[in-house]
Protein backbone atom coordinates (compact mmCIF):
# COMPACT_ATOMS: atom_id res chain seq x y z
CA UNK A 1 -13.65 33.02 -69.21
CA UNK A 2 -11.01 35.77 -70.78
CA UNK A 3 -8.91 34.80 -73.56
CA UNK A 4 -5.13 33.35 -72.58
CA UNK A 5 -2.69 35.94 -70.60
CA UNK A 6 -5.59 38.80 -70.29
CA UNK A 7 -6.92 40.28 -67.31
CA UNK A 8 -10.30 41.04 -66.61
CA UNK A 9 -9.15 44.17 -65.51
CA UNK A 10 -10.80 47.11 -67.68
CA UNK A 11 -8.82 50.03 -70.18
CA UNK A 12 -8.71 53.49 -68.27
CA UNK A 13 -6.78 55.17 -70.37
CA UNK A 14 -6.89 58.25 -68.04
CA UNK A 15 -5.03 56.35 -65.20
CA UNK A 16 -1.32 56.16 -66.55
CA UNK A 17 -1.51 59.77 -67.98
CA UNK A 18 -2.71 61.60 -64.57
CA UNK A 19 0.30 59.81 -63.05
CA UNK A 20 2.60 61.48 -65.55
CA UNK A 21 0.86 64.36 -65.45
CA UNK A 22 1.42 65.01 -61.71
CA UNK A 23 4.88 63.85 -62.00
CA UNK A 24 5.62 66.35 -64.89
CA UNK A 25 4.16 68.57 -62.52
CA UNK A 26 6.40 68.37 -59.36
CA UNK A 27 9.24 68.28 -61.48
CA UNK A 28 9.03 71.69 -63.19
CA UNK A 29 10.19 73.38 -59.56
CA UNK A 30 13.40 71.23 -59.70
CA UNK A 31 14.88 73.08 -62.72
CA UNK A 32 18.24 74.54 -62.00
CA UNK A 33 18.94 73.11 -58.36
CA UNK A 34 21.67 71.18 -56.88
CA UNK A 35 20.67 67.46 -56.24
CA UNK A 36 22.52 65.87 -53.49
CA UNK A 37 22.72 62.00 -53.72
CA UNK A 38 24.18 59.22 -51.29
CA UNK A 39 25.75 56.24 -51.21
CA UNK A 40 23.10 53.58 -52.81
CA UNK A 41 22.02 51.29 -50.27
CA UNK A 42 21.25 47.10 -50.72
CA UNK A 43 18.46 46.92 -48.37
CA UNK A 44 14.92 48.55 -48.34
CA UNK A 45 14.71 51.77 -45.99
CA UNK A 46 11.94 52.19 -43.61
CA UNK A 47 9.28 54.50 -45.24
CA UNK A 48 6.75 54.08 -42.37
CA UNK A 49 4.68 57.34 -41.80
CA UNK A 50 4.62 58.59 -38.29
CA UNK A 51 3.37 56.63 -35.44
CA UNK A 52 2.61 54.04 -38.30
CA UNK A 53 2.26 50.45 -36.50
CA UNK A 54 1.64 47.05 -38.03
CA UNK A 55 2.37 45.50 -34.37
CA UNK A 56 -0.61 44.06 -32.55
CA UNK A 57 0.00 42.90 -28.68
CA UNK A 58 -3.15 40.72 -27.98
CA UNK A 59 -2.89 40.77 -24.55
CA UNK A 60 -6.27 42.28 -23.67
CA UNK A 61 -7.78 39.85 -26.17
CA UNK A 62 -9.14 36.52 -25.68
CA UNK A 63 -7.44 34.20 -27.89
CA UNK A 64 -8.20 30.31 -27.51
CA UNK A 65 -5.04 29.18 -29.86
CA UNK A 66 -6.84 25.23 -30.11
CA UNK A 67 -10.51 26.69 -30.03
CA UNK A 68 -9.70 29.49 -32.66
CA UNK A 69 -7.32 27.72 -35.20
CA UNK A 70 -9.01 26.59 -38.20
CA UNK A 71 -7.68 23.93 -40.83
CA UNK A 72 -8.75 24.63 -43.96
CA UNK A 73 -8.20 22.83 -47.89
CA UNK A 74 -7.78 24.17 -51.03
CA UNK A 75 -11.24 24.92 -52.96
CA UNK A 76 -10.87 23.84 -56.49
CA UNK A 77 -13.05 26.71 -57.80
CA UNK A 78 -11.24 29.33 -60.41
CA UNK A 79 -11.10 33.03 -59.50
CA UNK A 80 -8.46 35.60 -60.60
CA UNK A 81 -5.60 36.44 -58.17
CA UNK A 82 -4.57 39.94 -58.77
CA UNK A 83 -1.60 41.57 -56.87
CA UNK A 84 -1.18 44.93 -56.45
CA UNK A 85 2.27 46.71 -55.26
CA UNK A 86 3.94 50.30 -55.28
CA UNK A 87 7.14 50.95 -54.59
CA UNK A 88 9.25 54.91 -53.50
CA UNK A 89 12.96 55.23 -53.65
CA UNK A 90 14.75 58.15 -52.99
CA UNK A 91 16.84 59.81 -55.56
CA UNK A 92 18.31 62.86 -54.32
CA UNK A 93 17.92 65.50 -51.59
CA UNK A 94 18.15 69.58 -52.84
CA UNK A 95 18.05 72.60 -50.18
CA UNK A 96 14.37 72.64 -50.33
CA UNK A 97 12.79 68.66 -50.80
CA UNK A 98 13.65 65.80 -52.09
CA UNK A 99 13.22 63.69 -55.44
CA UNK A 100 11.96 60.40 -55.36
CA UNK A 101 10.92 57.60 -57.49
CA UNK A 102 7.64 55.27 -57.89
CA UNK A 103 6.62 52.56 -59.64
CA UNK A 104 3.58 50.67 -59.53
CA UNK A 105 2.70 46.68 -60.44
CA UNK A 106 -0.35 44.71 -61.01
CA UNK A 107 0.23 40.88 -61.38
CA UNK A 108 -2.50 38.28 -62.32
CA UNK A 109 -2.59 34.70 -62.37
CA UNK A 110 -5.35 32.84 -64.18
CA UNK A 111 -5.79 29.62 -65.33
CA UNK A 112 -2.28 29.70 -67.56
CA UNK A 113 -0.03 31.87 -66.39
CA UNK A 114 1.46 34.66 -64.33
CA UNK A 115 0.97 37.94 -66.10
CA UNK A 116 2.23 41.55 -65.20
CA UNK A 117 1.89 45.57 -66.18
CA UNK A 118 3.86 47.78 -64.74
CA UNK A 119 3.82 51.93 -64.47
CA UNK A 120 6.54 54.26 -64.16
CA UNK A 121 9.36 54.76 -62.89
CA UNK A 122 7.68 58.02 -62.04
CA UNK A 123 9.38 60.61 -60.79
CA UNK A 124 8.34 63.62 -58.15
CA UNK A 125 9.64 66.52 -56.41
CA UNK A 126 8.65 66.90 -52.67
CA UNK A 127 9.45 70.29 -51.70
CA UNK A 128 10.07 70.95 -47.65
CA UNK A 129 6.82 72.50 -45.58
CA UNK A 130 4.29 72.29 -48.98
CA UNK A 131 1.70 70.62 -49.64
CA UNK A 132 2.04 67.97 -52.41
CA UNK A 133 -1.41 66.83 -54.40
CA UNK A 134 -3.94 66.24 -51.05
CA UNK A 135 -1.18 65.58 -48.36
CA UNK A 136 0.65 68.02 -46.42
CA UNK A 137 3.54 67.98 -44.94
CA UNK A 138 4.42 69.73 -41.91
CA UNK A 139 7.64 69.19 -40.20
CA UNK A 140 8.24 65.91 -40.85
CA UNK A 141 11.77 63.80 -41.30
CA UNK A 142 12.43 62.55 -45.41
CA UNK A 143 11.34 58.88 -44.33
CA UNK A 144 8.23 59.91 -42.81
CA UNK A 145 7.52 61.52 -45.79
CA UNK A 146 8.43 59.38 -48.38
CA UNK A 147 6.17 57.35 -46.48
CA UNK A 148 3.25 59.42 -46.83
CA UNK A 149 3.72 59.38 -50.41
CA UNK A 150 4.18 55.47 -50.71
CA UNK A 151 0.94 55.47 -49.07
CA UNK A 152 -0.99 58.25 -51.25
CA UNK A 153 0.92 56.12 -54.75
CA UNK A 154 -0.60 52.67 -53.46
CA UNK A 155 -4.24 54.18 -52.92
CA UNK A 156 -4.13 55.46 -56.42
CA UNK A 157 -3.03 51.82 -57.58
CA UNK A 158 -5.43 50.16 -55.52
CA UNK A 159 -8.25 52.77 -56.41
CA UNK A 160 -7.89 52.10 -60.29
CA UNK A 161 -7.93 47.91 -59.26
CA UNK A 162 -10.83 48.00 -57.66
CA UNK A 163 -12.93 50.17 -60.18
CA UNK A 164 -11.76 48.04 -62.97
CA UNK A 165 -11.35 44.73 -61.81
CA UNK A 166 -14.55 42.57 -61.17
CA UNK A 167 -15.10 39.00 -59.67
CA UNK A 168 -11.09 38.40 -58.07
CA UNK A 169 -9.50 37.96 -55.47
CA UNK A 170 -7.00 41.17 -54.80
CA UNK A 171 -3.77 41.04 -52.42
CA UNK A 172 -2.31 43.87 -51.00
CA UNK A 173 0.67 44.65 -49.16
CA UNK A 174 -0.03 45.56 -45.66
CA UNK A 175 -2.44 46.01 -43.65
CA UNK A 176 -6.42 46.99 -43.78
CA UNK A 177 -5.48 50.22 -41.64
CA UNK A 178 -8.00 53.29 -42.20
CA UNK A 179 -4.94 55.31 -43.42
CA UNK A 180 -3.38 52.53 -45.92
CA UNK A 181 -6.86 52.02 -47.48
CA UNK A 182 -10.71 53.62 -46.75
CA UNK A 183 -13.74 52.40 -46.47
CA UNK A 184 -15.26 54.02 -50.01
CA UNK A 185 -12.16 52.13 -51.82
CA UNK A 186 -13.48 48.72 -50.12
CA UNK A 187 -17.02 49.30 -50.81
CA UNK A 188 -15.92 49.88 -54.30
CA UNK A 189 -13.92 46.49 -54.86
CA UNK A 190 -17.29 45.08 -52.80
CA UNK A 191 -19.52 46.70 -55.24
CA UNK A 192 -17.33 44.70 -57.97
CA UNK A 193 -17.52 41.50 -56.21
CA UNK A 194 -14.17 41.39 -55.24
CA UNK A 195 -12.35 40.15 -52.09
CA UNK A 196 -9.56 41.76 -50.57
CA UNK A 197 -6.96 40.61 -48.43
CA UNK A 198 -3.71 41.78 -47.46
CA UNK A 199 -0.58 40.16 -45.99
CA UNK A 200 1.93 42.01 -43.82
CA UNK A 201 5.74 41.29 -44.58
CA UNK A 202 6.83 42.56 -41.09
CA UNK A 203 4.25 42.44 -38.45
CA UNK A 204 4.64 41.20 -34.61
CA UNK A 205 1.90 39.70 -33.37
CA UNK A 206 2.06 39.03 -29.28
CA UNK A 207 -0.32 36.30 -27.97
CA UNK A 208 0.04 36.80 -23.76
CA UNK A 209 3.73 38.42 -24.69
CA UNK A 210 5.04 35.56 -26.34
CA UNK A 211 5.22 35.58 -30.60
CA UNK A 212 1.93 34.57 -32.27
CA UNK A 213 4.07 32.14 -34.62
CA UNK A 214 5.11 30.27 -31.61
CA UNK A 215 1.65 29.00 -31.41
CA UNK A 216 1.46 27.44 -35.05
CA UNK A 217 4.99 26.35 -35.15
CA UNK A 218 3.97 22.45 -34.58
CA UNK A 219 0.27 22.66 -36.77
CA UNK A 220 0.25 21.21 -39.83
CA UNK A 221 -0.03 23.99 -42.43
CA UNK A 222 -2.43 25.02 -44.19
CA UNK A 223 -4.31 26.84 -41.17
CA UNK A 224 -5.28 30.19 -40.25
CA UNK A 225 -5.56 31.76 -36.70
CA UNK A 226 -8.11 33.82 -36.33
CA UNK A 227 -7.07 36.82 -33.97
CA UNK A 228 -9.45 39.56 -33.94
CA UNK A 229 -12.73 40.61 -35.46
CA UNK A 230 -13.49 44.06 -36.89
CA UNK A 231 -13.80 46.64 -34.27
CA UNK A 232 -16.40 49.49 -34.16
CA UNK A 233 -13.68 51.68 -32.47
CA UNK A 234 -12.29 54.49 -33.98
CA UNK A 235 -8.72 55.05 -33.12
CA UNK A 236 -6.77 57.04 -35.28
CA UNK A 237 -5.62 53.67 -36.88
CA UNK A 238 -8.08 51.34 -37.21
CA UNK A 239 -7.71 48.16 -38.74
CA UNK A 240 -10.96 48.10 -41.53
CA UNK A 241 -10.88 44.47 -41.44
CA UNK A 242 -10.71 40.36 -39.71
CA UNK A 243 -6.92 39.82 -38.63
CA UNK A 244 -5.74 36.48 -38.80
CA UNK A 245 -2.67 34.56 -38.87
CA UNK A 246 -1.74 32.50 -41.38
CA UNK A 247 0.62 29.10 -42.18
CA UNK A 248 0.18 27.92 -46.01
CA UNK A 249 3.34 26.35 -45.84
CA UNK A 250 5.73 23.78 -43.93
CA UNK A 251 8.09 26.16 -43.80
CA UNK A 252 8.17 27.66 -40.04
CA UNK A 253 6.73 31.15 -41.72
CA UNK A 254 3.50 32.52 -40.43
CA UNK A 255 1.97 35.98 -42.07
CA UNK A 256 -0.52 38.27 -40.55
CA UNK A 257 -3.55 38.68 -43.24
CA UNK A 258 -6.21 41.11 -42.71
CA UNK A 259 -9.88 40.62 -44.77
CA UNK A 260 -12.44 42.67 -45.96
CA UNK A 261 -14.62 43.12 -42.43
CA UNK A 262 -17.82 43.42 -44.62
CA UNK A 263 -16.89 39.72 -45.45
CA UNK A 264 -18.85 37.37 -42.90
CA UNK A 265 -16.53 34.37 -41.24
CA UNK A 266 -17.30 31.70 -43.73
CA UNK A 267 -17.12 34.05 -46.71
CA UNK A 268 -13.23 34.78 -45.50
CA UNK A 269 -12.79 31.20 -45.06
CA UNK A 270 -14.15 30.30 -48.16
CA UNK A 271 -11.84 33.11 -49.47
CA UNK A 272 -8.68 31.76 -48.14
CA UNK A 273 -9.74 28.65 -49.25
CA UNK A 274 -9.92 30.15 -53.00
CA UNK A 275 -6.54 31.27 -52.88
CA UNK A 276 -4.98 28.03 -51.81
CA UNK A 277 -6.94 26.68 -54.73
CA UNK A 278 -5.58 28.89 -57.06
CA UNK A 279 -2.09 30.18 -55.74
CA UNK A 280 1.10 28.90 -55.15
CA UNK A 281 2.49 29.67 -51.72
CA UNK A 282 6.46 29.96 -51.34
CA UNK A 283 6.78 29.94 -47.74
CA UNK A 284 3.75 30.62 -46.75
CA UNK A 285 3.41 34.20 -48.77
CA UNK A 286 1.21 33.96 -52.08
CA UNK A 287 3.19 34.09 -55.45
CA UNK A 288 1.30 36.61 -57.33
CA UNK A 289 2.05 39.33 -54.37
CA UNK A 290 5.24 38.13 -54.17
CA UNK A 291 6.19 38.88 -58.22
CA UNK A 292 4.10 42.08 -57.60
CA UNK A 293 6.54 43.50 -55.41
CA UNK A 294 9.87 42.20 -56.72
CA UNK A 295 8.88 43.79 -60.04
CA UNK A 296 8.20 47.15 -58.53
CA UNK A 297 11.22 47.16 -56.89
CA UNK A 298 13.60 50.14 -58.12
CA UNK A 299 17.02 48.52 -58.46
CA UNK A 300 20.59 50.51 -57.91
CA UNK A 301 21.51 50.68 -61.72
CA UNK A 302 17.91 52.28 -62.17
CA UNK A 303 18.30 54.75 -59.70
CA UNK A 304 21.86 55.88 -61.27
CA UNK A 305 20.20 56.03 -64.78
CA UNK A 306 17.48 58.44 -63.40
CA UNK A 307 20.21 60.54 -61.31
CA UNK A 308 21.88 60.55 -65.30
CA UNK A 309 18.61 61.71 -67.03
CA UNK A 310 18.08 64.70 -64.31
CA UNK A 311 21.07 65.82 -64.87
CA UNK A 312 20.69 66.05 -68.72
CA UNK A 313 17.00 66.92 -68.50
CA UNK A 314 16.79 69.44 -65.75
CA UNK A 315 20.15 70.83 -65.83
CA UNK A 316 20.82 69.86 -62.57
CA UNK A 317 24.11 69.31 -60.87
CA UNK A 318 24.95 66.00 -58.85
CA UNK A 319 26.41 66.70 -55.85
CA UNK A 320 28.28 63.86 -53.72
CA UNK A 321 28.47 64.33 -50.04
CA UNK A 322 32.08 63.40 -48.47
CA UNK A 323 31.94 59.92 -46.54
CA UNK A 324 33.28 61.24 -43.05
CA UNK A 325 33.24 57.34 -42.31
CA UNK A 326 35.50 56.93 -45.10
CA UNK A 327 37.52 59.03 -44.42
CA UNK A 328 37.70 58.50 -40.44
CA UNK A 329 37.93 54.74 -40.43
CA UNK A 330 38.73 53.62 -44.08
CA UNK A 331 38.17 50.13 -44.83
CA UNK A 332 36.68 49.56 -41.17
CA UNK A 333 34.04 51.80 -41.61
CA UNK A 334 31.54 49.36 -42.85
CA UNK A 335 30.02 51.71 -45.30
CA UNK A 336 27.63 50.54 -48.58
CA UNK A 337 28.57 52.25 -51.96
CA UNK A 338 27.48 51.31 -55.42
């Protein structure tokens, strides 16, 4: 067993310094421009790549909800829970891209405590119509692409995990989709003996066009739904993995979890039942993903103290757009400053 408050996760020194290095990168073609920055919002935008969908209408499947829910029990067996999240905010737009922030999180939990590292905030420069690292950009609106780069951030995360992590259970946020996460990064964590799972904050599930959760809303948690197996199809998003349903909790909260398709059924059961034996569940989601992302979160005093630094750093001026709302409808305009 590791000592108290470590990980099992192994040193790569490498990792943290090829993230600065391709942030230092992208930021030496921001020197001198004018960085345009709007009102802060309080909510999280939608970064979702283009025709990126976490929806899954089961219509055309057969889904037995009595034959196919499963109640499980915790299994009192130790394993590692390790949580892995990334998260992008924008800065500030110029004339020819936009700057945006990242920061990545890994959380563990073993026997003692909840324990955390965090990288970054690290900063990049997305210029318009180029190609940034391995992804390219063509035509695309600032979310789409901001989501893009979320994506590309997390894979890095979840790359260095799996290489250096043995024997745990990992959560990610999301979903096993071939363009979140590939098949060489699962046979790596496999190789390492680890299990992944990952568990979708905002996902509709449709069971004969009415909401999947409808169907667990009167079973006694915990139980899991299981809703598809892994497909041999190759659509342009495929989901690399089992999809179930889950309720850990009383509360009426069900989550759509996705496992490792090289896992058979009872080694994702036994998996879930791992995690139950080992987690603590605040409706229904697990903790350690649940810390993961709070602490990756960039906050609005953060974002102003980077907007600060670039201005000192790069010599860049901060440019506020009018509010034509503001100006139009004054207090009635429902607008969000900071």
């Amino acid at each position: 067993m590791q000592p108290k408050g470590e990980t099992m996760l192994k040193k790569d020194e490498s990792f943290p310094e090829d993230l600065t290095r391709l942030s230092f990168e992208s930021m030496d073609r921001l020197k001198g421009e004018k960085l345009e920055v709007e009102n802060l919002v309080l909510y999280e935008e939608n970064l979702n790549p283009p025709n990126f969908d976490e929806n899954l209408d089961l219509a055309s499947f057969q889904v037995d909800v009595e034959k196919d829910l499963l109640k499980i029990s915790p299994l009192e067996e130790y394993v590692q829970i390790v949580a892995v999240d990334v998260s992008v905010r924008k800065i500030g737009k110029t004339r020819n891209g936009v700057v945006c922030a990242f920061r990545g999180t890994i959380v563990w939990k073993d026997e003692y405590a909840y324990h955390y590292t965090r990288y970054g905030p690290f900063l990049l420069y997305i210029v318009n119509n180029k190609n940034f690292s391995c992804l390219t950009f063509k035509n695309e609106n600032l979310n789409h692409r901001l989501g893009k780069t979320q994506v590309f951030m997390e894979k890095i995360f979840q790359n260095h995990v799996f290489k250096n992590l043995k024997d745990s259970i990992v959560l990610l946020d999301g979903c096993l989709l071939n363009q979140n996460i590939n098949l060489k990064m699962l046979d790596l964590a496999r190789k390492n003996n680890n299990k992944v799972l990952a568990f979708a904050k905002q996902s509709n599930i449709y069971i004969n066009g009415k909401p999947a959760i409808h169907f667990l809303a009167e079973k006694e948690p915990p139980c899991i739904l299981h809703l598809t197996k892994p497909t041999t199809q190759k659509p342009i998003y495929q989901s690399l993995g089992w999809i179930f349903l889950t309720k850990f909790s009383h509360e009426n909260y069900g989550f759509r979890v996705d496992a490792d398709q090289n896992l058979s059924f009872d080694e994702v059961v036994n998996v879930f039942r791992k995690l139950l034996g080992n987690e603590i569940f605040i409706q229904g989601y697990p903790e350690t993903l649940r810390v993961a992302h709070m602490l990756s979160i960039l906050t609005n005093v953060e974002v102003l103290a980077i907007q600060r630094f670039l201005s000192e750093k790069y010599g860049i001026k901060i440019l506020k757009p009018p509010n034509t709302r503001r100006m139009l409808f004054g207090p009635f305009g429902k607008w969000v400053e900071c």
